[in-house]
C-alpha atoms as a PDB file:
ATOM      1  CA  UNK A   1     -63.653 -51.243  15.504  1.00  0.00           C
ATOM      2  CA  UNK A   2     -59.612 -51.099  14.760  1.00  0.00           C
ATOM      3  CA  UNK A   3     -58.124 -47.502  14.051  1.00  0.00           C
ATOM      4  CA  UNK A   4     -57.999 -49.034  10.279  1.00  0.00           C
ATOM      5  CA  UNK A   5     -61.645 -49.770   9.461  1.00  0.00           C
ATOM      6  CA  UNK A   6     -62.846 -46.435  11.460  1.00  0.00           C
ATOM      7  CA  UNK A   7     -60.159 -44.410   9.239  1.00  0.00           C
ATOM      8  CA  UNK A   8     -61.590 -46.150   5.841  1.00  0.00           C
ATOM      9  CA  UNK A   9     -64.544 -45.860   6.989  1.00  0.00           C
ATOM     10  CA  UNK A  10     -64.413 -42.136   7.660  1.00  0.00           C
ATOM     11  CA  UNK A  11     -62.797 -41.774   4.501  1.00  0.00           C
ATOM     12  CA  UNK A  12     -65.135 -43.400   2.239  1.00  0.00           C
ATOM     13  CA  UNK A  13     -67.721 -41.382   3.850  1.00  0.00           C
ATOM     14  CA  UNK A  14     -65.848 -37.891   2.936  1.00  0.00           C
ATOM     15  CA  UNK A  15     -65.586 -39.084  -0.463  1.00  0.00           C
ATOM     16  CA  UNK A  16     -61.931 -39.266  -0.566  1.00  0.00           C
ATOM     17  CA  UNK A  17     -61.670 -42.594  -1.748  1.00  0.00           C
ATOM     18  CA  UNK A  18     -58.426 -43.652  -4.209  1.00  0.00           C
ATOM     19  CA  UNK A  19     -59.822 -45.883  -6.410  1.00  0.00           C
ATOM     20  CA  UNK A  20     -61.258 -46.239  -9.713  1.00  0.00           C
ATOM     21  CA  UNK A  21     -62.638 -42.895 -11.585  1.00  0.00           C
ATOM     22  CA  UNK A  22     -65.821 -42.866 -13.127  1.00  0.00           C
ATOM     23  CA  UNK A  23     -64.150 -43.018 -16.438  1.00  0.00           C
ATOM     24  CA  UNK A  24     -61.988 -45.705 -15.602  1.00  0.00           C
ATOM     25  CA  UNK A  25     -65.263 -47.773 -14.120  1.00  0.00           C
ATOM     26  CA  UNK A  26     -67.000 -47.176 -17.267  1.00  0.00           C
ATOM     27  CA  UNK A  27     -64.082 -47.769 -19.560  1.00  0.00           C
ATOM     28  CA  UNK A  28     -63.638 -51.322 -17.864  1.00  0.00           C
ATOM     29  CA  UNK A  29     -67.233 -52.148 -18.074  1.00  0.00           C
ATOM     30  CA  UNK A  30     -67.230 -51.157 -22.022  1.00  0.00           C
ATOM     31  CA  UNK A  31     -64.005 -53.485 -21.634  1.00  0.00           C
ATOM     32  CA  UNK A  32     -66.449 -56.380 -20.432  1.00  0.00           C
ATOM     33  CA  UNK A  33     -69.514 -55.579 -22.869  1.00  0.00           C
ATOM     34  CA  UNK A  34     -66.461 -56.141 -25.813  1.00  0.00           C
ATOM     35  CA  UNK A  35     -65.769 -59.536 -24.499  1.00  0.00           C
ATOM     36  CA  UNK A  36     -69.147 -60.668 -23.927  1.00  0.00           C
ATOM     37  CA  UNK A  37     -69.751 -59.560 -27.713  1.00  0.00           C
ATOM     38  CA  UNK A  38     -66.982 -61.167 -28.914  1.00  0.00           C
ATOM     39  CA  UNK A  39     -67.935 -64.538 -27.079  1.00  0.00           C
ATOM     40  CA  UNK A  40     -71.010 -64.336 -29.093  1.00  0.00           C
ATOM     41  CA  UNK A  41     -69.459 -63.895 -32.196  1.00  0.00           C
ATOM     42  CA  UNK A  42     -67.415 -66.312 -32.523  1.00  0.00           C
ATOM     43  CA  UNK A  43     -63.619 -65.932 -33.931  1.00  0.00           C
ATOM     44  CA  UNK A  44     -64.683 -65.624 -37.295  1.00  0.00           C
ATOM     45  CA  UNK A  45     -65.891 -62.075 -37.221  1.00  0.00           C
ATOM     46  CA  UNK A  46     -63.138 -59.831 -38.540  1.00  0.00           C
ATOM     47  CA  UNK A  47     -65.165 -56.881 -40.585  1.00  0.00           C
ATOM     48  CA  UNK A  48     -67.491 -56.778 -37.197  1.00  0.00           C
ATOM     49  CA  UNK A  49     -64.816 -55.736 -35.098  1.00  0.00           C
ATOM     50  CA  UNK A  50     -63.524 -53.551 -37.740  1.00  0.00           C
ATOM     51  CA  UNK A  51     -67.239 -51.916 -37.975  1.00  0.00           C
ATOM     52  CA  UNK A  52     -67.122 -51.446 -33.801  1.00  0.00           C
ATOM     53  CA  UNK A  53     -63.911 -49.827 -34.387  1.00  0.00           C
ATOM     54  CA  UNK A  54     -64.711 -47.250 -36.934  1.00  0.00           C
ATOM     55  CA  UNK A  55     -68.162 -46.994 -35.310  1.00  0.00           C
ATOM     56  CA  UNK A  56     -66.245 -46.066 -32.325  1.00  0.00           C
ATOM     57  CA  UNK A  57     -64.275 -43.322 -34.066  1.00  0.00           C
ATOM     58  CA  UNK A  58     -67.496 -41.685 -35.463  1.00  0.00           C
ATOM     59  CA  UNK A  59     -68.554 -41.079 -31.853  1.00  0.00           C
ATOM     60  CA  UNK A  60     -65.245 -39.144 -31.193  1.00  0.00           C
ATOM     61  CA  UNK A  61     -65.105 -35.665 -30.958  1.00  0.00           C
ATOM     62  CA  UNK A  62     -63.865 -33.617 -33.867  1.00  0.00           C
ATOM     63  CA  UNK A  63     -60.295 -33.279 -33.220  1.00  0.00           C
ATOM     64  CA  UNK A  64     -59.817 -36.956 -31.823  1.00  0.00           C
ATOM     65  CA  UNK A  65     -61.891 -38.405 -34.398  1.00  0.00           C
ATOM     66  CA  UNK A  66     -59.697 -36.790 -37.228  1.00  0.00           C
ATOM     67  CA  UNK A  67     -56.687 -38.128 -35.013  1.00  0.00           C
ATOM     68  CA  UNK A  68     -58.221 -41.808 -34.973  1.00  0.00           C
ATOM     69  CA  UNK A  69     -59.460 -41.979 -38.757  1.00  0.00           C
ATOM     70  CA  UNK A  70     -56.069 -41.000 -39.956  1.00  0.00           C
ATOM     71  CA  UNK A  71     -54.097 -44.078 -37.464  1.00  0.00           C
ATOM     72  CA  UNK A  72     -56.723 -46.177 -38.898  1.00  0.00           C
ATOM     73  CA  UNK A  73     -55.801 -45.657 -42.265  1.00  0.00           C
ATOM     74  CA  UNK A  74     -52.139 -45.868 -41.535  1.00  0.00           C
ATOM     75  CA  UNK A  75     -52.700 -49.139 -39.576  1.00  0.00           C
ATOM     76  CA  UNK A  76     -55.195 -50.785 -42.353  1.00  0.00           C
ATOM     77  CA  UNK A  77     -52.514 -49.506 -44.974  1.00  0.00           C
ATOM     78  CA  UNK A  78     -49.241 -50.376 -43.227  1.00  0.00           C
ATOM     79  CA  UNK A  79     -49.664 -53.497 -40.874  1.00  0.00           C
ATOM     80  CA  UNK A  80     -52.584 -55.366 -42.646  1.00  0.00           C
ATOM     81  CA  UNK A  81     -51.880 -58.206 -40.609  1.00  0.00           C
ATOM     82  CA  UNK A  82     -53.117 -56.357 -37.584  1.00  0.00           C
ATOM     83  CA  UNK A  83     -56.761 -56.911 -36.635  1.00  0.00           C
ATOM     84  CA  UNK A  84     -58.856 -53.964 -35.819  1.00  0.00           C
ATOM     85  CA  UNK A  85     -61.118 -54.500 -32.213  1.00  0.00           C
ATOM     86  CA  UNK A  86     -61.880 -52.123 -29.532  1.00  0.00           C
ATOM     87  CA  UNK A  87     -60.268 -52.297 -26.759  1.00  0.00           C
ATOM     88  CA  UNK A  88     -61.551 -50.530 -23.092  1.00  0.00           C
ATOM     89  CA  UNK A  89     -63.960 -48.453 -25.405  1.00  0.00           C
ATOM     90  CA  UNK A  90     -60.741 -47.387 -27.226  1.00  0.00           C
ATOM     91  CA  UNK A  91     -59.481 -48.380 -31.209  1.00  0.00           C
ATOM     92  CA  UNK A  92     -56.977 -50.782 -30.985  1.00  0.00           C
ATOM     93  CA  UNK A  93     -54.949 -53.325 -33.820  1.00  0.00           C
ATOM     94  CA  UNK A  94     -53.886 -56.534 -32.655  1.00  0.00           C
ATOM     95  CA  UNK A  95     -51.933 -59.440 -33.865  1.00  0.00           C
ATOM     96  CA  UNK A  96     -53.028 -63.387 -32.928  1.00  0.00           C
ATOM     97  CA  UNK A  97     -55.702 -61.815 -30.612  1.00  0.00           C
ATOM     98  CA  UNK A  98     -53.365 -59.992 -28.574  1.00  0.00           C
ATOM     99  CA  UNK A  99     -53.318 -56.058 -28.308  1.00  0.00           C
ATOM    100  CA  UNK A 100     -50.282 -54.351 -30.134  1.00  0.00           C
ATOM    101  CA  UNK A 101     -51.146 -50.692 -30.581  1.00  0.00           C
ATOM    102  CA  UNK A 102     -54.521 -48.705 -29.600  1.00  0.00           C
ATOM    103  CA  UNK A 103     -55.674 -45.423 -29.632  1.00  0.00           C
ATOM    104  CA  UNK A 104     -57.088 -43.127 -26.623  1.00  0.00           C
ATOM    105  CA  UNK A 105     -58.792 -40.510 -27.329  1.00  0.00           C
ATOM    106  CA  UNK A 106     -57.927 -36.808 -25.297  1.00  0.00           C
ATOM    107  CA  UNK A 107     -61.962 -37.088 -24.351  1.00  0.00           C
ATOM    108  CA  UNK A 108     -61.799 -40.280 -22.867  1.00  0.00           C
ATOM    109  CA  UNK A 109     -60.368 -39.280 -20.004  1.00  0.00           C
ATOM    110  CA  UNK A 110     -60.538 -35.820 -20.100  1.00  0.00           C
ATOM    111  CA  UNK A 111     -57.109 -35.503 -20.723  1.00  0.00           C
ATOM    112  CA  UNK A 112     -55.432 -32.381 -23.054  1.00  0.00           C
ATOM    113  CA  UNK A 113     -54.078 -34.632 -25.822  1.00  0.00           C
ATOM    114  CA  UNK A 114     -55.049 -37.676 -27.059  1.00  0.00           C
ATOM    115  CA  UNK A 115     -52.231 -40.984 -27.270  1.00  0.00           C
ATOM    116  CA  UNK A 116     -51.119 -43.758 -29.488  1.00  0.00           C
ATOM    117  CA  UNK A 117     -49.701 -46.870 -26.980  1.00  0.00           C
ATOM    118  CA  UNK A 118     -47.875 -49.838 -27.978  1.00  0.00           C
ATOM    119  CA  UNK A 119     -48.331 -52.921 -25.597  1.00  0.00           C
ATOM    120  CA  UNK A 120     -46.200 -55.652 -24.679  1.00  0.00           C
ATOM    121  CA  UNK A 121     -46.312 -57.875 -28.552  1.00  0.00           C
ATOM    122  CA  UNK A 122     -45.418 -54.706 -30.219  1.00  0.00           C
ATOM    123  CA  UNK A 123     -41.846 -55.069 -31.516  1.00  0.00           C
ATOM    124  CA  UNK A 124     -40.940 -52.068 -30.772  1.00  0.00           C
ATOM    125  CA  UNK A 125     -37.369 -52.863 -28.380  1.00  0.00           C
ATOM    126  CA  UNK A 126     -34.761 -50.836 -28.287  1.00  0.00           C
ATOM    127  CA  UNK A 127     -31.616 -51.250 -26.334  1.00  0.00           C
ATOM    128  CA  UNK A 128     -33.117 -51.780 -22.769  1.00  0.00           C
ATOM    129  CA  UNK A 129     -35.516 -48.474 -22.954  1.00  0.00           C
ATOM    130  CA  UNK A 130     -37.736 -47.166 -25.364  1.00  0.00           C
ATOM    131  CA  UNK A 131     -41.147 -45.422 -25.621  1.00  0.00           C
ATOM    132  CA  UNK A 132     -44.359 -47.189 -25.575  1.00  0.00           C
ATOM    133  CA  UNK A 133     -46.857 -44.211 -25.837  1.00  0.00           C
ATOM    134  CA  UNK A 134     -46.778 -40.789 -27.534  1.00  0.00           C
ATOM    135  CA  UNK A 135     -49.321 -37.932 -27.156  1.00  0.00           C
ATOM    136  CA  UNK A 136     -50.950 -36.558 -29.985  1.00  0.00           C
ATOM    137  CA  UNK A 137     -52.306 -32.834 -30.518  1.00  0.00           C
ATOM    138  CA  UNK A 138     -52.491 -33.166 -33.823  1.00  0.00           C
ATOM    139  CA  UNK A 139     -51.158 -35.067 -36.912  1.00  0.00           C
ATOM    140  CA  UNK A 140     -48.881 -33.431 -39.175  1.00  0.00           C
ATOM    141  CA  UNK A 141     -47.289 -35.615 -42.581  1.00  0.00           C
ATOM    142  CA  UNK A 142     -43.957 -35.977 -40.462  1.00  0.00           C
ATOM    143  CA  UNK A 143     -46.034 -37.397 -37.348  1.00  0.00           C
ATOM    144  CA  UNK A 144     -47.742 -39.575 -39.599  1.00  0.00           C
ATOM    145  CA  UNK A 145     -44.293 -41.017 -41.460  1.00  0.00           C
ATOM    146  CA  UNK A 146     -43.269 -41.781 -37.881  1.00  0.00           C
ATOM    147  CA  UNK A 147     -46.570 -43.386 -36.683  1.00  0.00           C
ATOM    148  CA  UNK A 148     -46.571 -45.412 -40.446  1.00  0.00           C
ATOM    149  CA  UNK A 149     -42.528 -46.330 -39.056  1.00  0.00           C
ATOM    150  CA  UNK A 150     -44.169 -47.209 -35.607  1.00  0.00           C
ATOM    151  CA  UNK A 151     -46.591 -49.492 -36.498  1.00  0.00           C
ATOM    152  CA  UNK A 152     -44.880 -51.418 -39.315  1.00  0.00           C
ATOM    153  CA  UNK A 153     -42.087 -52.177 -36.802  1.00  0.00           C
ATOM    154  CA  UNK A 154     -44.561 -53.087 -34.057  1.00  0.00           C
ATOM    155  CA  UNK A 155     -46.164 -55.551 -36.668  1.00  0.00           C
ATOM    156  CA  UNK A 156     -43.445 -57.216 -37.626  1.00  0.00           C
END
């Protein structure tokens, strides 16, 4: 056996491996259950995804759930063209199917704040860097004028 196969070998064993954590496992395989139940709906299901979503955000802990039902608001209120689905297990808005903003809760993975993201089709460019994720502790009425900014712009 080469020096590389006994070395992952023994390392596997230890249970040292680098891969995937338990949450991340489970987060993709919630990713594939969403796919597999959107295949089966069809494209025309718009209030079921919603439903999943806010279904979702009843499951949440207290403070991430108060988090997620205020973005949801501010989404539904300020970028109606956005399309509520989960995404990985998380809330997300997207725009022609594809993933603009989402929300992760601090419990997903265990993590001491929970964050708003913006993927790739969010407009969100500025000058050649800019941020694509902010953590939230909390939501005060100034965070939530600059989320409501945020997401209209990442819309748009």
């Amino acid at each position: 056996m080469s020096e590389t196969k006994k070395a992952t070998k023994s390392t596997a064993a230890a249970g040292k491996f680098d891969g995937f954590t338990d949450d991340e496992r489970a987060a993709m395989k919630e990713h594939a259950q969403e796919l597999k139940k959107a295949a089966r709906r069809g494209s025309g299901a718009k209030a079921d995804t919603e439903r999943d979503v806010l279904e979702k955000i009843a499951e949440m802990a207290e403070a991430d759930r108060a988090i997620a039902e205020r973005i949801h608001a501010i989404v539904k209120a300020d970028a109606p063209s956005l399309t509520a689905k989960l995404w990985y297990g998380q809330p997300a808005y997207a725009k022609d199917g594809k993933i603009v903003c989402f929300f992760q809760p601090a419990q997903k993975f265990k993590t001491r704040y929970a964050t708003l993201g913006f993927n790739d089709p969010a407009n969100l460019d500025d000058g050649t860097m800019w941020p694509t994720a902010f953590a939230l502790t909390e939501l005060t009425a100034e965070g939530e004028a600059r989320i409501s900014a945020l997401v209209k712009r990442a819309a748009s």
